[in-house]
Protein backbone atom coordinates (compact mmCIF):
# COMPACT_ATOMS: atom_id res chain seq x y z
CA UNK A 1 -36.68 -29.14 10.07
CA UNK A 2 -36.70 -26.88 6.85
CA UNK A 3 -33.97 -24.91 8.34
CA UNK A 4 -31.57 -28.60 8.83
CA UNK A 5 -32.52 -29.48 5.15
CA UNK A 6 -33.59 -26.88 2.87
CA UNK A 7 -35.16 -27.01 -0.15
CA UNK A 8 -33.63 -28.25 -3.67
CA UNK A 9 -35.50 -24.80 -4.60
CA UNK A 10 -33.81 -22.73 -2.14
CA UNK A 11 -30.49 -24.30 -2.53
CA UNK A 12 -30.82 -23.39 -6.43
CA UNK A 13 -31.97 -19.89 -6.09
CA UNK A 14 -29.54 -19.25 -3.81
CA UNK A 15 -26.48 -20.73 -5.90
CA UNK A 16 -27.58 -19.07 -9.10
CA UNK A 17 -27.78 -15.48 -7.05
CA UNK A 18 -24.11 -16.76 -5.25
CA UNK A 19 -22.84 -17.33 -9.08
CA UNK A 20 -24.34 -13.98 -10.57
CA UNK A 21 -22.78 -11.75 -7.44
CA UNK A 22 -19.77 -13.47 -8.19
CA UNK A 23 -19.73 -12.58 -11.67
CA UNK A 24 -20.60 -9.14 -11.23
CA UNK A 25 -17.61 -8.95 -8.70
CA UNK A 26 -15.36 -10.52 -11.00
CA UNK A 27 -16.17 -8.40 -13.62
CA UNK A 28 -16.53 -4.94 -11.91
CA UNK A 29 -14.84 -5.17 -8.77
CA UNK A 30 -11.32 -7.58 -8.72
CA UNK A 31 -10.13 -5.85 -11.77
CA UNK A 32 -9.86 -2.38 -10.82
CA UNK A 33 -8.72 -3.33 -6.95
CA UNK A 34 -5.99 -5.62 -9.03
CA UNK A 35 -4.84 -2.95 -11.29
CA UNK A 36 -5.08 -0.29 -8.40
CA UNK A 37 -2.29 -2.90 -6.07
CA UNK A 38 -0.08 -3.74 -9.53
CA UNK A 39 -0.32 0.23 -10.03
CA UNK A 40 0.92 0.35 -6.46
CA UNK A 41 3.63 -1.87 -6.58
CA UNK A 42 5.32 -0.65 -9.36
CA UNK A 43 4.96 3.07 -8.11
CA UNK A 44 6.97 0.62 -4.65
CA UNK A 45 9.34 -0.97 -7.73
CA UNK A 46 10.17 2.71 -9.06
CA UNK A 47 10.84 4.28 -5.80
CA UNK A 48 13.45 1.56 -4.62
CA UNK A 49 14.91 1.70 -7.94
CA UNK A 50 14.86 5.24 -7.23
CA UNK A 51 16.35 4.85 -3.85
CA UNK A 52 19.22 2.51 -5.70
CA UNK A 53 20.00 4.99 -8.23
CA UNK A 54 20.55 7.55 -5.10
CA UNK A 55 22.67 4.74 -3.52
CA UNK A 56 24.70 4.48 -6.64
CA UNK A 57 25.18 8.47 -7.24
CA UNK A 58 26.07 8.64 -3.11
CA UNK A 59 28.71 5.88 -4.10
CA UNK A 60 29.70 8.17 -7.29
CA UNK A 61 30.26 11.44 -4.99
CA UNK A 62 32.23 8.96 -2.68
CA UNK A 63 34.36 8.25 -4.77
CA UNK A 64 35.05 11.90 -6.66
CA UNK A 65 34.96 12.73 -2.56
CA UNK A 66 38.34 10.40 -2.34
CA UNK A 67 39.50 11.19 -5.61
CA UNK A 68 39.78 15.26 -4.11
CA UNK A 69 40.94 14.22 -0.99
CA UNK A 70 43.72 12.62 -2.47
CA UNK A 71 44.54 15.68 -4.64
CA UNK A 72 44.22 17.88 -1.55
CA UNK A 73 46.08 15.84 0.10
CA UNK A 74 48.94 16.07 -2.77
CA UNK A 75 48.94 19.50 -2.66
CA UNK A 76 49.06 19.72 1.28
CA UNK A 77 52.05 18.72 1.20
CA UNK A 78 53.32 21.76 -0.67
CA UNK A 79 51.17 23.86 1.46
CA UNK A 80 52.27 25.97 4.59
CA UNK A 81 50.76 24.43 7.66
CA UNK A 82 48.14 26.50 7.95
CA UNK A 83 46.48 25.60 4.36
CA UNK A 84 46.97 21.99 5.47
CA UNK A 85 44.84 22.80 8.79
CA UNK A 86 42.20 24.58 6.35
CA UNK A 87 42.09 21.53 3.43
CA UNK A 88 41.01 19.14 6.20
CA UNK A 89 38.39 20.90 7.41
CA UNK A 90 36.75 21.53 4.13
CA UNK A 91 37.22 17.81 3.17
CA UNK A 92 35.86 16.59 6.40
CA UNK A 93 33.19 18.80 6.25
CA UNK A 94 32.29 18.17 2.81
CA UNK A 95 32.70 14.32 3.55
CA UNK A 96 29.43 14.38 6.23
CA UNK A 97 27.52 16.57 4.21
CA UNK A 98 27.72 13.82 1.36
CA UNK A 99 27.08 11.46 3.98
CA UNK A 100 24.52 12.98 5.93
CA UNK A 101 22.68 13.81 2.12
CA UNK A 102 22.68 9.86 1.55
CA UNK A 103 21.31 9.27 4.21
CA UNK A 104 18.93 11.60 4.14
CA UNK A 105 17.57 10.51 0.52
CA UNK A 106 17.55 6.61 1.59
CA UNK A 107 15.59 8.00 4.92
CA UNK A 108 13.25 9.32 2.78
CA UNK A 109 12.63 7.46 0.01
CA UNK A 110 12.12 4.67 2.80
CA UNK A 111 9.29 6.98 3.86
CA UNK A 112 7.88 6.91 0.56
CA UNK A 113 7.57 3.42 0.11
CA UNK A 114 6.27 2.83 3.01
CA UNK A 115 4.04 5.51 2.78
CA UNK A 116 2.53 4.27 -0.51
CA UNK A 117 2.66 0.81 0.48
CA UNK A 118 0.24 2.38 3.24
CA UNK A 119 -1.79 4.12 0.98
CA UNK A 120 -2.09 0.74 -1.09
CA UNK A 121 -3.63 -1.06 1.67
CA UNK A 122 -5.81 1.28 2.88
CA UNK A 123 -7.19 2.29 -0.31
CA UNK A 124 -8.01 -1.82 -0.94
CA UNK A 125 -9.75 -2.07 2.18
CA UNK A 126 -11.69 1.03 1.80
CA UNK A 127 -12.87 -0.83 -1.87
CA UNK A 128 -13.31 -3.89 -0.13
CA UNK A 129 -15.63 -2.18 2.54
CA UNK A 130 -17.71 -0.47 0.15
CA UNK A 131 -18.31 -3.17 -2.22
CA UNK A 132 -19.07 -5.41 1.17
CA UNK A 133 -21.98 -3.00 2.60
CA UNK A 134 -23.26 -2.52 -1.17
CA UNK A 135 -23.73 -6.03 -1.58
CA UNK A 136 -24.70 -6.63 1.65
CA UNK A 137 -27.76 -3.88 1.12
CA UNK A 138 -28.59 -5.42 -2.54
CA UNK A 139 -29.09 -8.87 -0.52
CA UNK A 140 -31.74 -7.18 1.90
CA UNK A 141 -32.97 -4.97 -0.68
CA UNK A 142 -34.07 -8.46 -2.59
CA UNK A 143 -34.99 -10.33 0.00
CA UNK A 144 -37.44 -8.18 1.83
CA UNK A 145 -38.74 -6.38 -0.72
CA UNK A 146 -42.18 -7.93 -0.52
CA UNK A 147 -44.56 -7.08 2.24
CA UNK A 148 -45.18 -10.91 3.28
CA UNK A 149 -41.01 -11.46 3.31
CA UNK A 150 -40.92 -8.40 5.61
CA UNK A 151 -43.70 -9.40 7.53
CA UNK A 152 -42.22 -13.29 7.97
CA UNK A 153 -39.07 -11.50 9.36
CA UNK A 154 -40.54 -9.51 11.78
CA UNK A 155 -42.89 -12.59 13.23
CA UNK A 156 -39.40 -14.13 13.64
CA UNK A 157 -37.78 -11.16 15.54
CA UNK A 158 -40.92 -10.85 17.91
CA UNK A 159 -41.11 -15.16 18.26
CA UNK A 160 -37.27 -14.38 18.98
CA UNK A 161 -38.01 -12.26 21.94
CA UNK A 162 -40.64 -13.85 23.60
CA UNK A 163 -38.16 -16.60 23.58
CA UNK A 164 -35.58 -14.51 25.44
């Protein structure tokens, strides 16, 4: 029956060790894994601001890109036919290069942020795993660090099998 309805004692010790653990994790632990995700997010903020800057340069080259083409296209005109056959090719070729550079720095700096968003995660759940098994082996540590505790457990493991 003491397992239904336990003690005003146990439920006291055991909320004043549930407030101190929380405390301790509050103060050591939710700070740092906070300030490691905002750290995180802005490195996330700076690379798409990044990747907007490149957007707005690609957009820049675009339109110095049309701004030649429409000079070499001004001065095809006076050309023989084969300069016109040559001007083409350099603009079209100079056209998917500035394309295939765009989309080359989006692809990437797509990568990136997904790659540190990654990183981000992992790194909190690796914290998160740590502080878990360090708590949980503070909790045993306490609670069965006196012979008659340890001995109490293991009467309940053997009571357990003979059961089974």
């Amino acid at each position: 029956m003491e397992l239904i309805t336990p003690g005003i004692g146990l439920i006291f010790w055991t909320s004043l060790f549930f407030l101190i653990v929380l405390l301790l994790l509050r103060k050591y632990a939710w700070k740092p894994i906070l300030d490691s995700v905002d750290e995180r997010s802005r490195s996330i903020e700076e690379a798409l601001q990044s990747a907007e800057r490149a957007k707005t340069e690609m957009s820049r080259l675009k339109a110095e890109n049309e701004a030649l083409l429409a000079e070499a296209r001004a001065e095809r005109d006076k050309m023989m036919r084969e300069a016109k056959a040559a001007a083409d090719k350099l603009v079209s070729e100079a056209h998917e290069k500035a394309t295939e550079e765009g989309q080359r720095m989006i692809k990437l700096a797509q990568e990136a942020i997904q790659s540190e968003r990654m990183a981000a995660l992992t790194e909190v759940k690796n914290q998160v795993a740590n502080l878990s098994l360090s708590l949980a082996e503070k909790i045993l540590r306490n609670q069965l660090n006196s012979t008659p505790a340890q001995e109490a457990l293991i009467k309940d493991y053997m009571n357990d099998l003979k059961v089974n």
